[in-house]
Protein backbone atom coordinates (compact mmCIF):
# COMPACT_ATOMS: atom_id res chain seq x y z
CA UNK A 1 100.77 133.58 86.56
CA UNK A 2 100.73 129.48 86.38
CA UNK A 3 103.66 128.93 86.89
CA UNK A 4 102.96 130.63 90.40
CA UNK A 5 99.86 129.00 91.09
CA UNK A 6 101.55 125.77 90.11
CA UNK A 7 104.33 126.78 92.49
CA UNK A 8 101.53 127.72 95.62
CA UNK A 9 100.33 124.38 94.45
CA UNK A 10 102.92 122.38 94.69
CA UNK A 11 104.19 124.30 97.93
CA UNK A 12 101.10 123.48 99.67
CA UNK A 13 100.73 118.83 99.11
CA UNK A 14 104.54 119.38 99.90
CA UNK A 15 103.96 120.61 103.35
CA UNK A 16 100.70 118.25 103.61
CA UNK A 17 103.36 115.52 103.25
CA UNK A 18 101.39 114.29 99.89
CA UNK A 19 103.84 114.18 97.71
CA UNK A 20 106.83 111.96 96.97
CA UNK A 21 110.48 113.81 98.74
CA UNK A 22 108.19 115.95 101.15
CA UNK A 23 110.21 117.40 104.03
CA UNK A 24 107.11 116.27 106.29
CA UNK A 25 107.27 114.06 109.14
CA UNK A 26 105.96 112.25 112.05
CA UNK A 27 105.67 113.86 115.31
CA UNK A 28 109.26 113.69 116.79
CA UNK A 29 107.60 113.52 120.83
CA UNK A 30 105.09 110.73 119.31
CA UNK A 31 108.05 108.93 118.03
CA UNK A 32 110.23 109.41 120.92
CA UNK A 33 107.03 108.20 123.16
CA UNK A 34 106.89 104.66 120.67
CA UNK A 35 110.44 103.96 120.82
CA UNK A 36 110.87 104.09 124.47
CA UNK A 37 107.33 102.30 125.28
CA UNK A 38 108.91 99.60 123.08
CA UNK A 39 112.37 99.78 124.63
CA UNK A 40 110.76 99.53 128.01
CA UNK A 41 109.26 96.23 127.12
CA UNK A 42 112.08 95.15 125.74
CA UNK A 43 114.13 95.72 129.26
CA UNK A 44 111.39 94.13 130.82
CA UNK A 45 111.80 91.39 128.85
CA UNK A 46 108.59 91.63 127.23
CA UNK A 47 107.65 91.31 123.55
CA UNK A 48 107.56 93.97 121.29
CA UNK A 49 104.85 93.63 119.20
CA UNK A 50 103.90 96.13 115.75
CA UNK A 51 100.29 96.73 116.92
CA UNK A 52 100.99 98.87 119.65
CA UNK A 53 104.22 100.60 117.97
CA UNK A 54 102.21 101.21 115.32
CA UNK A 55 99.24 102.51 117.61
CA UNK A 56 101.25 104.93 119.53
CA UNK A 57 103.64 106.23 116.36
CA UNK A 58 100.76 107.11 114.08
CA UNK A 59 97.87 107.63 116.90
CA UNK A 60 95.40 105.24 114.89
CA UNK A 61 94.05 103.65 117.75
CA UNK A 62 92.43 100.40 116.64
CA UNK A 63 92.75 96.93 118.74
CA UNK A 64 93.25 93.73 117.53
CA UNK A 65 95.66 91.86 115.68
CA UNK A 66 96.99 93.30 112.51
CA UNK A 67 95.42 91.78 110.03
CA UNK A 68 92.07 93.16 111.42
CA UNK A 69 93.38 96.89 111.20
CA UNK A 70 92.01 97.63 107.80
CA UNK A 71 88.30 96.02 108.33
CA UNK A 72 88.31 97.70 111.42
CA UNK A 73 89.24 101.08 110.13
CA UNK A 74 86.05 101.21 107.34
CA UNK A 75 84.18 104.11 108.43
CA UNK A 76 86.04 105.37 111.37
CA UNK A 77 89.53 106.13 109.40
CA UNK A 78 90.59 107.90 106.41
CA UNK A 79 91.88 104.66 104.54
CA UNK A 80 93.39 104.97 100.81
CA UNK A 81 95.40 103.13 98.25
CA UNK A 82 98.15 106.23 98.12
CA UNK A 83 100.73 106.13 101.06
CA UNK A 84 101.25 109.55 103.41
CA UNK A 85 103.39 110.50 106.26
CA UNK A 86 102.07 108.83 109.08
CA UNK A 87 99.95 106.41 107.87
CA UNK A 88 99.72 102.91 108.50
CA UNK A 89 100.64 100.65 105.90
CA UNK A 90 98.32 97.66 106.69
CA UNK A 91 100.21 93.81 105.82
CA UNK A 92 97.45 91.37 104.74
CA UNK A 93 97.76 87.80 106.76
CA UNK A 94 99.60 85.39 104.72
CA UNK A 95 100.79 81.92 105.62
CA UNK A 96 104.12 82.85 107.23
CA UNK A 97 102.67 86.61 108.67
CA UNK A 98 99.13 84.85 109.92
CA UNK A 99 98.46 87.96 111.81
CA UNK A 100 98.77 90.33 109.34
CA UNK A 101 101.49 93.39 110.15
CA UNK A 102 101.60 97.16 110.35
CA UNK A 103 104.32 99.83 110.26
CA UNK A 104 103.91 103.70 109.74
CA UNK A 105 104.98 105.26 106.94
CA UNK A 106 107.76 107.70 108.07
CA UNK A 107 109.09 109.06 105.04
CA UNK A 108 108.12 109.36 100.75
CA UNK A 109 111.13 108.51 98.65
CA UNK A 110 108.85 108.88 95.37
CA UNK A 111 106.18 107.03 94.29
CA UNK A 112 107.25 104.05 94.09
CA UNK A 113 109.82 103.98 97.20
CA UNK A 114 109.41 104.55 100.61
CA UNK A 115 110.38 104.21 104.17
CA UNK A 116 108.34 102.55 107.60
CA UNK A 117 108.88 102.90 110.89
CA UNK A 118 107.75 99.59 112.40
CA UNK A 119 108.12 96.77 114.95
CA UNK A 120 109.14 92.78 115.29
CA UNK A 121 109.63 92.51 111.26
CA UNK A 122 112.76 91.23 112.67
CA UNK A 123 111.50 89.38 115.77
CA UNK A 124 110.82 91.39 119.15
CA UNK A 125 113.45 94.64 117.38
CA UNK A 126 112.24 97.63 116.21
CA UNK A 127 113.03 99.05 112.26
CA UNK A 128 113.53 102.78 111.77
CA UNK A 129 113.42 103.84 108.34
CA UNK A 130 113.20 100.57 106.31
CA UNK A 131 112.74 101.04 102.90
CA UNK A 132 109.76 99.42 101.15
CA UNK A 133 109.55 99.29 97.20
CA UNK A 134 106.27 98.91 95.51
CA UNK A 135 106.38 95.99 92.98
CA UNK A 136 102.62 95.60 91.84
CA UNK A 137 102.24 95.54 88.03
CA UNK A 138 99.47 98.38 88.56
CA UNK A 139 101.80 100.73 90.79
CA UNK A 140 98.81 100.45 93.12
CA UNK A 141 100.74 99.45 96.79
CA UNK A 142 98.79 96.28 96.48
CA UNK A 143 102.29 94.23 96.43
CA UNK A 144 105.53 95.77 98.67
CA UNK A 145 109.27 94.60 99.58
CA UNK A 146 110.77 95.50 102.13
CA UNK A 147 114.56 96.42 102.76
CA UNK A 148 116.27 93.15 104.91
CA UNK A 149 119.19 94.42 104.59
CA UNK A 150 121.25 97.31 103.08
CA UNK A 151 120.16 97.15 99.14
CA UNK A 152 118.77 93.57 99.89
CA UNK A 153 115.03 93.23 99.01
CA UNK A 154 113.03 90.05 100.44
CA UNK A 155 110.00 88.55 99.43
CA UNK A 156 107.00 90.32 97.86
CA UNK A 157 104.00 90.80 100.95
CA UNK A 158 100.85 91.61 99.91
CA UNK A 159 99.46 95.41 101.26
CA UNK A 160 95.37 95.81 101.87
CA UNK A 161 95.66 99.82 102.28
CA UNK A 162 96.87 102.48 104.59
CA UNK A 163 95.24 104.38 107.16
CA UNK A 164 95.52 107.57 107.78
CA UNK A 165 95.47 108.79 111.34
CA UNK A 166 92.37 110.85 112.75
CA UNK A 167 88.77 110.41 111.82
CA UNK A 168 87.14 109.60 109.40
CA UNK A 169 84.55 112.67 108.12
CA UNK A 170 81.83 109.50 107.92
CA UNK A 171 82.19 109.37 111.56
């Protein structure tokens, strides 16, 4: 009997994409719609810029520059320390990222590994499934890597939170 309702359980965070290998995922049409807004700019010409990839992937629709996201979201998003599926993992500003960044979370490796969907981490391209690593000593997503290149880690970048798309029920 439990072992069932450990099993329903279990079943259920899976398909609410909150835990760690979940088969859940972002909205294929909303990430067909963010690619080719951003692959229209780029034939353009124009920049392609993580704020509004990361607006139109996860539908959290805040303005501004990145590093605003997470003030910003206080009150009017679901915000948390724990990453989801479609979330916005929100980059604090640092000296060389003075605008902060944001990417979606696109898929939970476990909990300490997982992969972003995101725009001009490599200038003006856009990064499907990059793997970020957590590296904070309190397993908290206060402290990230991210993937440069295949099993190649960069620099540690310091996280604020994630936001989770919708409203918040403070609204």
């Amino acid at each position: 009997m439990l072992g069932g309702l450990l099993l329903l359980v279990t079943l259920a965070l899976s398909a609410c994409g909150e835990m760690p290998g979940s088969t859940s995922q972002i909205d294929p049409h909303r990430r067909a719609f963010a690619v080719s807004e951003a692959q229209s700019l780029q034939a353009r010409g124009a920049r392609v810029w993580c704020v509004p990839f990361a607006r139109n992937l996860s539908g959290v629709q805040i303005r501004g520059n990145a590093k605003t996201w997470w003030q910003k979201a206080q009150g009017d998003f679901d915000v948390s320390k724990t990453p989801t599926i479609g979330a916005v993992m929100a980059f604090r500003a640092t000296s060389s990222m003075p605008l902060g960044h944001v990417a979606v979370v696109s898929e939970l490796i476990d909990d300490r590994m997982l992969r972003v969907d995101h725009a001009n981490w490599h200038r003006n391209k856009i990064s499907l499934g990059m793997t970020v690593i957590d590296v904070s000593e309190q397993n908290d997503w206060s402290q990230v890597r991210l993937e440069s290149n295949p099993g190649a880690f960069g620099r540690v970048y310091p996280i604020t939170g994630f936001i989770r798309p919708g409203a918040s029920s403070r609204s």
